[in-house]
PDB file of N, CA and C in Angstrom:
ATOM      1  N   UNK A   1       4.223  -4.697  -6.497  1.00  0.00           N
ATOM      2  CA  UNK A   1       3.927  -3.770  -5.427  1.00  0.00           C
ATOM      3  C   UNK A   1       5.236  -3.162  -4.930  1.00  0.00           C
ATOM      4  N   UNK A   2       5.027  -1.938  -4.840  1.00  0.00           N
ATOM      5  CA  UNK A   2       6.444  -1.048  -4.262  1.00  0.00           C
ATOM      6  C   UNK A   2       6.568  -1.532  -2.886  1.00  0.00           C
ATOM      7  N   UNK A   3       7.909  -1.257  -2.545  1.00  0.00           N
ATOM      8  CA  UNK A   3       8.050  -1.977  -1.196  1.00  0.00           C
ATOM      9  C   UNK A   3       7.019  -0.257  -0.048  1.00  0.00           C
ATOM     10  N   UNK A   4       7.036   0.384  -0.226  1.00  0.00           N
ATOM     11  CA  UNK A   4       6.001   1.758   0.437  1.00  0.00           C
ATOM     12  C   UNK A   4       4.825   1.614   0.142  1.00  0.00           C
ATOM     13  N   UNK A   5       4.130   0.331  -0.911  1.00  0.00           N
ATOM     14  CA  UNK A   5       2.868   0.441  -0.450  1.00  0.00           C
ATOM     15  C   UNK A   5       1.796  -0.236   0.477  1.00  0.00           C
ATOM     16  N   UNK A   6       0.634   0.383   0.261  1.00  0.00           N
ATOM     17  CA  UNK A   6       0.243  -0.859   1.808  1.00  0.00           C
ATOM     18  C   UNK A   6      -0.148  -2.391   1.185  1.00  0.00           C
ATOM     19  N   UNK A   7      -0.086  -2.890   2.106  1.00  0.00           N
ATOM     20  CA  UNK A   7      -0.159  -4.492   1.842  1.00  0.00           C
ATOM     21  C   UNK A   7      -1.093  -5.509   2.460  1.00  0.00           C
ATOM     22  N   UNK A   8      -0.976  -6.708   2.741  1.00  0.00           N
ATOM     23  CA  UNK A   8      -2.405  -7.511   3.918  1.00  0.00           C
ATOM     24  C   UNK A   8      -2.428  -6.903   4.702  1.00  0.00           C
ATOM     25  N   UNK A   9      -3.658  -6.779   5.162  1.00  0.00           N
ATOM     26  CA  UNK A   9      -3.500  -6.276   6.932  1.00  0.00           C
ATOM     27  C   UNK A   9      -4.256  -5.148   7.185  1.00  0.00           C
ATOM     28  N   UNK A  10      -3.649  -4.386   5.630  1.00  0.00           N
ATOM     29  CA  UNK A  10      -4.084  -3.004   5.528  1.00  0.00           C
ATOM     30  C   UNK A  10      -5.507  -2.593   5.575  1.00  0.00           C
ATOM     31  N   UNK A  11      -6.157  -1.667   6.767  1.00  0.00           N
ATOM     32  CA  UNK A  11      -7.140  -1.331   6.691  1.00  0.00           C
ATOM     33  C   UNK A  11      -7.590  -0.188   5.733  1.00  0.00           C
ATOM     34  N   UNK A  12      -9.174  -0.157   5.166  1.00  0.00           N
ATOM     35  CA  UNK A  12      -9.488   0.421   3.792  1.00  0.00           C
ATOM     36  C   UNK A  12     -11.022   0.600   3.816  1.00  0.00           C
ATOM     37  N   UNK A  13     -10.952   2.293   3.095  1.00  0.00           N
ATOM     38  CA  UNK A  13     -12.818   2.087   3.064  1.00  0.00           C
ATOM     39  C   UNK A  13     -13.006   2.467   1.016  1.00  0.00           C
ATOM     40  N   UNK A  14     -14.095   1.808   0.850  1.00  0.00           N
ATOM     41  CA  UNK A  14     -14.260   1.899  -0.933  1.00  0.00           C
ATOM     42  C   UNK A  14     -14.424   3.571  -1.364  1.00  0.00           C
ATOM     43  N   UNK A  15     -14.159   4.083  -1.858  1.00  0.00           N
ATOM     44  CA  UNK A  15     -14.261   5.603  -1.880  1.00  0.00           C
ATOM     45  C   UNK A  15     -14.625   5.803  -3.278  1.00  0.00           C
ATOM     46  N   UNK A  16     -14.542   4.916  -4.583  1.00  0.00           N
ATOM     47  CA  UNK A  16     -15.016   4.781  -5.424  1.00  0.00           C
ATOM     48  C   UNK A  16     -14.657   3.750  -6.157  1.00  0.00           C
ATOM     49  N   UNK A  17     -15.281   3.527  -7.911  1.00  0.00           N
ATOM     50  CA  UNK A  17     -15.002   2.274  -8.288  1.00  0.00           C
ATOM     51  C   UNK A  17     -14.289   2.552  -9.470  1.00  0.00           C
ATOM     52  N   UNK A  18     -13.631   3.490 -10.190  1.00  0.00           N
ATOM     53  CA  UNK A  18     -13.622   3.959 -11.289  1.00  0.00           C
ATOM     54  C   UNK A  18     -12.368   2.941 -12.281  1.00  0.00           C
ATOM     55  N   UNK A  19     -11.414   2.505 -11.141  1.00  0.00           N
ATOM     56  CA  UNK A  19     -10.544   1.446 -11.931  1.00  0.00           C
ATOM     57  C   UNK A  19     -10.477   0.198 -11.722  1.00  0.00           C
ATOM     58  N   UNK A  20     -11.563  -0.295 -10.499  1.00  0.00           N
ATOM     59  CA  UNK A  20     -11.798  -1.452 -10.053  1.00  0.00           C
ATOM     60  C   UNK A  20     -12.059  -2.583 -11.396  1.00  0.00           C
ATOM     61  N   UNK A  21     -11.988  -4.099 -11.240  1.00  0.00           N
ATOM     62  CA  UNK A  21     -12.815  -4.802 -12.416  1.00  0.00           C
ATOM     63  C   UNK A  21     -13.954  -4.733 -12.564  1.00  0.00           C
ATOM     64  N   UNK A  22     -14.380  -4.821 -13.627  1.00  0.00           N
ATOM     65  CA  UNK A  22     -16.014  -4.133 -13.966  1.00  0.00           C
ATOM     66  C   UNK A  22     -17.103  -5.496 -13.103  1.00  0.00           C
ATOM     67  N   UNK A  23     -16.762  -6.652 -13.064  1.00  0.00           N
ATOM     68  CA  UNK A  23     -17.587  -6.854 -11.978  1.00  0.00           C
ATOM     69  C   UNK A  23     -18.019  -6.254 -10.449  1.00  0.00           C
ATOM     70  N   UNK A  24     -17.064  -5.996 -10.086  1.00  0.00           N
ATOM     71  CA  UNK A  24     -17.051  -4.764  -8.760  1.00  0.00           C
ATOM     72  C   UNK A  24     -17.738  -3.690  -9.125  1.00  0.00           C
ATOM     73  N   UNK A  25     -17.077  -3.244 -10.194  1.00  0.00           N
ATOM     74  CA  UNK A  25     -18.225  -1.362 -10.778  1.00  0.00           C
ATOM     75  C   UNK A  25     -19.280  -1.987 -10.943  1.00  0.00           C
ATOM     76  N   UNK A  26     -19.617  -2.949 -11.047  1.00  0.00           N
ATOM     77  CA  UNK A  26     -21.134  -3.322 -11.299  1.00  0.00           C
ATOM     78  C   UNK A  26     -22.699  -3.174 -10.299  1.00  0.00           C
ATOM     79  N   UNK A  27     -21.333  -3.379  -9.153  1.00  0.00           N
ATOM     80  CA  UNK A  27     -22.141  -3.249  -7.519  1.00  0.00           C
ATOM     81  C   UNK A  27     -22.020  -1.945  -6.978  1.00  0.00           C
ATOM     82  N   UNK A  28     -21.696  -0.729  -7.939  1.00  0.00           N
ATOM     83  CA  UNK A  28     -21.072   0.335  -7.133  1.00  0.00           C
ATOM     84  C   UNK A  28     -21.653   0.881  -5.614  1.00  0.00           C
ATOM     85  N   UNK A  29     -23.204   0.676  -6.037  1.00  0.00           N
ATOM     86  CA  UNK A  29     -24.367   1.080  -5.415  1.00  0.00           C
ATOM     87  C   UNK A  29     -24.647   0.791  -4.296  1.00  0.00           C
ATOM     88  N   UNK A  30     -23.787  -0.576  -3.682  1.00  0.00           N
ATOM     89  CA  UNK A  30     -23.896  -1.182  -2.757  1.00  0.00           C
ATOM     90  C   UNK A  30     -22.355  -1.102  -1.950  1.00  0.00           C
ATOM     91  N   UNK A  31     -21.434  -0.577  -2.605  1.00  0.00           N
ATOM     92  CA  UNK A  31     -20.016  -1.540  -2.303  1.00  0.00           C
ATOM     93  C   UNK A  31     -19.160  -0.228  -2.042  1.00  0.00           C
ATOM     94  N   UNK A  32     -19.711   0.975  -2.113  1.00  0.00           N
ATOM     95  CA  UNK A  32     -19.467   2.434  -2.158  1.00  0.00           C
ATOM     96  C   UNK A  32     -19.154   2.391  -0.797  1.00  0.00           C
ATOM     97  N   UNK A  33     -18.719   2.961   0.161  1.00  0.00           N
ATOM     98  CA  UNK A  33     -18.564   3.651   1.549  1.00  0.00           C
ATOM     99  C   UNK A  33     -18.090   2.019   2.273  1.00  0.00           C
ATOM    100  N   UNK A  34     -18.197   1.160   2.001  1.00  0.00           N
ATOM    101  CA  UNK A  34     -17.678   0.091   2.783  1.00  0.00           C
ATOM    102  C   UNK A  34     -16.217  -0.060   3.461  1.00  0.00           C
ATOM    103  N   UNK A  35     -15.952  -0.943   4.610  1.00  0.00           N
ATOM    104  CA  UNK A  35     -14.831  -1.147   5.002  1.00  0.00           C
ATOM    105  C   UNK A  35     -14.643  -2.536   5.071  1.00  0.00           C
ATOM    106  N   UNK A  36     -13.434  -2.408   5.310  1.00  0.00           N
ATOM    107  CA  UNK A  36     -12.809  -3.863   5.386  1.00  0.00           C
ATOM    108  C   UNK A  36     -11.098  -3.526   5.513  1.00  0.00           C
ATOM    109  N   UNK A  37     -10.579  -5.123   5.040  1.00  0.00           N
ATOM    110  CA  UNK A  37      -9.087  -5.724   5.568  1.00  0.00           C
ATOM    111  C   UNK A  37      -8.605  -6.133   4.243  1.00  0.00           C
ATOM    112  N   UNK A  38      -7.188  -5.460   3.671  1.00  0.00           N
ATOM    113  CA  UNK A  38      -6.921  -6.258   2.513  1.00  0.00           C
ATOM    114  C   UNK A  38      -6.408  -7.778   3.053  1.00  0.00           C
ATOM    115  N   UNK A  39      -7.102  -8.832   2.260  1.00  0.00           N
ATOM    116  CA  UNK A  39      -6.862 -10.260   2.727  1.00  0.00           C
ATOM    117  C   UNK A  39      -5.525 -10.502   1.409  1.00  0.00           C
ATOM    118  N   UNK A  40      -5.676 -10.049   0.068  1.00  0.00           N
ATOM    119  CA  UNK A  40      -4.488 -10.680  -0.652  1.00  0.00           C
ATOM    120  C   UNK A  40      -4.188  -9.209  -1.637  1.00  0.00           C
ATOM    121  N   UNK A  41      -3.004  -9.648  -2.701  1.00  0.00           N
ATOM    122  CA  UNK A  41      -2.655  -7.807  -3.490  1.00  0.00           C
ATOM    123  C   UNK A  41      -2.321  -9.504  -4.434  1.00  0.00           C
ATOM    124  N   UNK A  42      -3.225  -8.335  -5.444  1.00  0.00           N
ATOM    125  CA  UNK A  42      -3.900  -9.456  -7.024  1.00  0.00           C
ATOM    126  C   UNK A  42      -3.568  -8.690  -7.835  1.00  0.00           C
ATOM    127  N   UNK A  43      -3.296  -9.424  -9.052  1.00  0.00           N
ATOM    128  CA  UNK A  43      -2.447  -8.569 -10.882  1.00  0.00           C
ATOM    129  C   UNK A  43      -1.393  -7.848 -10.431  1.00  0.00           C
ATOM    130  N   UNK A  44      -0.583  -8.245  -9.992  1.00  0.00           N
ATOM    131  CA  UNK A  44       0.818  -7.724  -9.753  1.00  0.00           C
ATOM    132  C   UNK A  44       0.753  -6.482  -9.042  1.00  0.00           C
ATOM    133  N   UNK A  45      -0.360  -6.308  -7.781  1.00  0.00           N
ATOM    134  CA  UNK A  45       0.209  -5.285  -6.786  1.00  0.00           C
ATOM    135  C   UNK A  45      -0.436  -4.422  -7.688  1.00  0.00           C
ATOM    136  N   UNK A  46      -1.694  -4.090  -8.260  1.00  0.00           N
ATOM    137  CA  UNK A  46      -2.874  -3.036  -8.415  1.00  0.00           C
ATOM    138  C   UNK A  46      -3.865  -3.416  -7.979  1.00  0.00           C
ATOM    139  N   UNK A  47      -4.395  -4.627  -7.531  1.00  0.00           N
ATOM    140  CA  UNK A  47      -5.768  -4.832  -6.846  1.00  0.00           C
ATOM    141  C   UNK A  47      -5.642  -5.487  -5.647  1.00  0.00           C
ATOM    142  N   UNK A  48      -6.503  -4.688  -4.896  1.00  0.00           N
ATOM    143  CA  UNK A  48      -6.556  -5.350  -3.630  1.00  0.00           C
ATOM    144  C   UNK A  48      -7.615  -6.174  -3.128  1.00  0.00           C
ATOM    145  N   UNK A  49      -7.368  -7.478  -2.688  1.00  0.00           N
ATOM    146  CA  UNK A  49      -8.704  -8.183  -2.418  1.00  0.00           C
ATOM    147  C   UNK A  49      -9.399  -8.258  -0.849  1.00  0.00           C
ATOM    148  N   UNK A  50     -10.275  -7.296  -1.120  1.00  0.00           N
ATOM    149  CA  UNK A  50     -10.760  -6.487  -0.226  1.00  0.00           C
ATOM    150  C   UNK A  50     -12.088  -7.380   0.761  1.00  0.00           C
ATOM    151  N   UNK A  51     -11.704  -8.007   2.144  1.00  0.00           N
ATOM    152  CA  UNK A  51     -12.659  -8.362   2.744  1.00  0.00           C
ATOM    153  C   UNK A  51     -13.877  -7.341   3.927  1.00  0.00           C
ATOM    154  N   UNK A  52     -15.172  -7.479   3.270  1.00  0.00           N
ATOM    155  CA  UNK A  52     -15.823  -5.900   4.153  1.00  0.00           C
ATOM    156  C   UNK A  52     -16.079  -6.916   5.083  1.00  0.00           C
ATOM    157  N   UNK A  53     -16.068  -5.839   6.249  1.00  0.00           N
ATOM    158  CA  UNK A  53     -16.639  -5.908   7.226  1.00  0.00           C
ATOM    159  C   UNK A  53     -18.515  -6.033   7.394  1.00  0.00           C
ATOM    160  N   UNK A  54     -18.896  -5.844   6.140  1.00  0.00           N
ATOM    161  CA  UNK A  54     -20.232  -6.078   6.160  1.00  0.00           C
ATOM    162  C   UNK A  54     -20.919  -7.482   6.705  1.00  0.00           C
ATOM    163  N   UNK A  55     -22.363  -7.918   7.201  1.00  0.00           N
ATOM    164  CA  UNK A  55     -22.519  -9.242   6.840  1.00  0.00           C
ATOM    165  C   UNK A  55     -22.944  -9.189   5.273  1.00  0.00           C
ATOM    166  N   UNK A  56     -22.699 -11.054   4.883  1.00  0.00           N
ATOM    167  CA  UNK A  56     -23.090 -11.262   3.550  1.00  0.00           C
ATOM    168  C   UNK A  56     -24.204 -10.957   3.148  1.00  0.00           C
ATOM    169  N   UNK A  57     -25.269 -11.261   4.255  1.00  0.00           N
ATOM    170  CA  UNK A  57     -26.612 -10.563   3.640  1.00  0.00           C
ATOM    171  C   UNK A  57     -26.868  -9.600   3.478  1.00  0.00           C
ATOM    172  N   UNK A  58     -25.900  -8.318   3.327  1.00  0.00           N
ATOM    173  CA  UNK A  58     -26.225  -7.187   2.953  1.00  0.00           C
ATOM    174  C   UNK A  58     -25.295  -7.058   1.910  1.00  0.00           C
ATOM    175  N   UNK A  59     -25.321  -8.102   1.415  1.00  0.00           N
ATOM    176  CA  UNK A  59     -23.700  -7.472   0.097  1.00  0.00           C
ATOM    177  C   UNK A  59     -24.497  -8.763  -1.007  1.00  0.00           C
ATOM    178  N   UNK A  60     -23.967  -8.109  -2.293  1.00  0.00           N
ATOM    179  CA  UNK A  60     -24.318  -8.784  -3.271  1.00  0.00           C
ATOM    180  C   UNK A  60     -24.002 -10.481  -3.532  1.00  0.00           C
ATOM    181  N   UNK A  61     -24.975 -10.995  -3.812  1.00  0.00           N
ATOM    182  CA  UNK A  61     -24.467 -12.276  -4.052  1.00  0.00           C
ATOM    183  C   UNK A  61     -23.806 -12.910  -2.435  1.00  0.00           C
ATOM    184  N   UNK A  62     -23.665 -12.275  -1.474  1.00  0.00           N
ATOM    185  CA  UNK A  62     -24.060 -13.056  -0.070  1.00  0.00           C
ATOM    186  C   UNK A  62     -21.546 -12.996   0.165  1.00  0.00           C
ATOM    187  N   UNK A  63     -20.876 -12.093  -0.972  1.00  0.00           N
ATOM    188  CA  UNK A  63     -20.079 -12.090  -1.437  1.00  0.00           C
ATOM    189  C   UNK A  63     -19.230 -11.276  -0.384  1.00  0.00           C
ATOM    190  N   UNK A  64     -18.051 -11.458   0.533  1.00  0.00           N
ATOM    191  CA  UNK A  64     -17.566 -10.715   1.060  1.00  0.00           C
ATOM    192  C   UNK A  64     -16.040  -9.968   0.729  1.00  0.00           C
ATOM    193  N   UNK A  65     -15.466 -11.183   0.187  1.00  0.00           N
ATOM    194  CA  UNK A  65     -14.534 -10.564  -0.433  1.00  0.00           C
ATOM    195  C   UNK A  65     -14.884 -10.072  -1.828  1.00  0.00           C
ATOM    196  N   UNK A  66     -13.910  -8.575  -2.288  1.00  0.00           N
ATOM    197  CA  UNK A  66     -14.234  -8.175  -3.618  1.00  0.00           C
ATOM    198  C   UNK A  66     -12.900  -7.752  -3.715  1.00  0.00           C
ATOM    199  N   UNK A  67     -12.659  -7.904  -5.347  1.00  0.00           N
ATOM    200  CA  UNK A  67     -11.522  -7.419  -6.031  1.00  0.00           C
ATOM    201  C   UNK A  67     -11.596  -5.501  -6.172  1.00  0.00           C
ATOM    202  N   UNK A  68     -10.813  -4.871  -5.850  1.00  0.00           N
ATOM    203  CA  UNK A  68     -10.793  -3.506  -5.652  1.00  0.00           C
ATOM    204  C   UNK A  68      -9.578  -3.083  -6.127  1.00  0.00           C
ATOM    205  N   UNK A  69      -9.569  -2.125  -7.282  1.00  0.00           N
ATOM    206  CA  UNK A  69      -8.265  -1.369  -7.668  1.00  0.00           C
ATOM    207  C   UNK A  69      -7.947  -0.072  -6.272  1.00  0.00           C
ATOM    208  N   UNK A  70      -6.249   0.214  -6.054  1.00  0.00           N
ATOM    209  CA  UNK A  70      -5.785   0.417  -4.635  1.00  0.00           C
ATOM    210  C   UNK A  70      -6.324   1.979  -5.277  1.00  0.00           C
ATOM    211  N   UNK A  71      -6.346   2.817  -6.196  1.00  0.00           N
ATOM    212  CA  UNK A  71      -6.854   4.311  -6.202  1.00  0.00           C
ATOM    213  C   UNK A  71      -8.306   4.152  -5.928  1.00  0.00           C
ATOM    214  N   UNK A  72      -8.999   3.170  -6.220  1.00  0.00           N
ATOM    215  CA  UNK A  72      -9.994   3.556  -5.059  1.00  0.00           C
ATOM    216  C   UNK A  72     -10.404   3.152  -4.431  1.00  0.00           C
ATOM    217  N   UNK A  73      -9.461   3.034  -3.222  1.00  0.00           N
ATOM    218  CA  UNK A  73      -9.358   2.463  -2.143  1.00  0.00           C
ATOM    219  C   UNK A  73      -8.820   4.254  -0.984  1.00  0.00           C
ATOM    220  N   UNK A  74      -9.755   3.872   0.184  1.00  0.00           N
ATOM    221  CA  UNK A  74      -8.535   5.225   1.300  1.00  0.00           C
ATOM    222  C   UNK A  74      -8.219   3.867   2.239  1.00  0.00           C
ATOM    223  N   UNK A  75      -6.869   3.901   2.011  1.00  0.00           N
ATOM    224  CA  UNK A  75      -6.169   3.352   2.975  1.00  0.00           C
ATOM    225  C   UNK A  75      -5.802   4.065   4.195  1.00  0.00           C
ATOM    226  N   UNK A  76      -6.161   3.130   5.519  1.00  0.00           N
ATOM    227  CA  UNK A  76      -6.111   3.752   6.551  1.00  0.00           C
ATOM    228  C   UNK A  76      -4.771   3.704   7.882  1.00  0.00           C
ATOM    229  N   UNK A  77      -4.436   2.257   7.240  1.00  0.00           N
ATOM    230  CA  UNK A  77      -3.293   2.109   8.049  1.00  0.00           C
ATOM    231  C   UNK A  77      -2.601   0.821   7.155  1.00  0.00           C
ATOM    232  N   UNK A  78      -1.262   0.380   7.523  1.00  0.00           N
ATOM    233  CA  UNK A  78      -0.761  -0.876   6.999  1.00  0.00           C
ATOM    234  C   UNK A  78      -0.266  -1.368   8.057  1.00  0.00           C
TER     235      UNK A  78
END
């Protein structure tokens, strides 16, 4: 991760899934427009592990954190 990019903390809404891991593209349908908090930066500072703000019962598999590549991600603040 470059020292300019955002990091934990960083607030984020899903804006699409196109380089995410294909388990994530799998849920696009659900996991699209969400927000949340990056909780950790996974594979060397390209994925962000993204906790929504959703409850679990509205998210797949009851699952809150998801692995999310940072292009599609809108980062909102760090």
């Amino acid at each position: 991760m470059r020292r300019d990019d955002p990091g934990v903390g960083s607030r984020a809404r899903i804006v699409e899934l196109l380089h995410s891991p294909a388990r994530t593209r799998g849920h696009a349908a659900v996991l699209l427009g969400q927000y949340g908090t990056v909780v950790m930066v996974l594979r060397y500072g390209t994925v962000a592990l993204l906790e929504l703000d959703a409850d679990a019962d509205e998210l797949p598999g009851g699952a809150r954190r998801w692995p999310v590549h940072w292009d599609d991600l809108q980062v909102y603040n760090t």
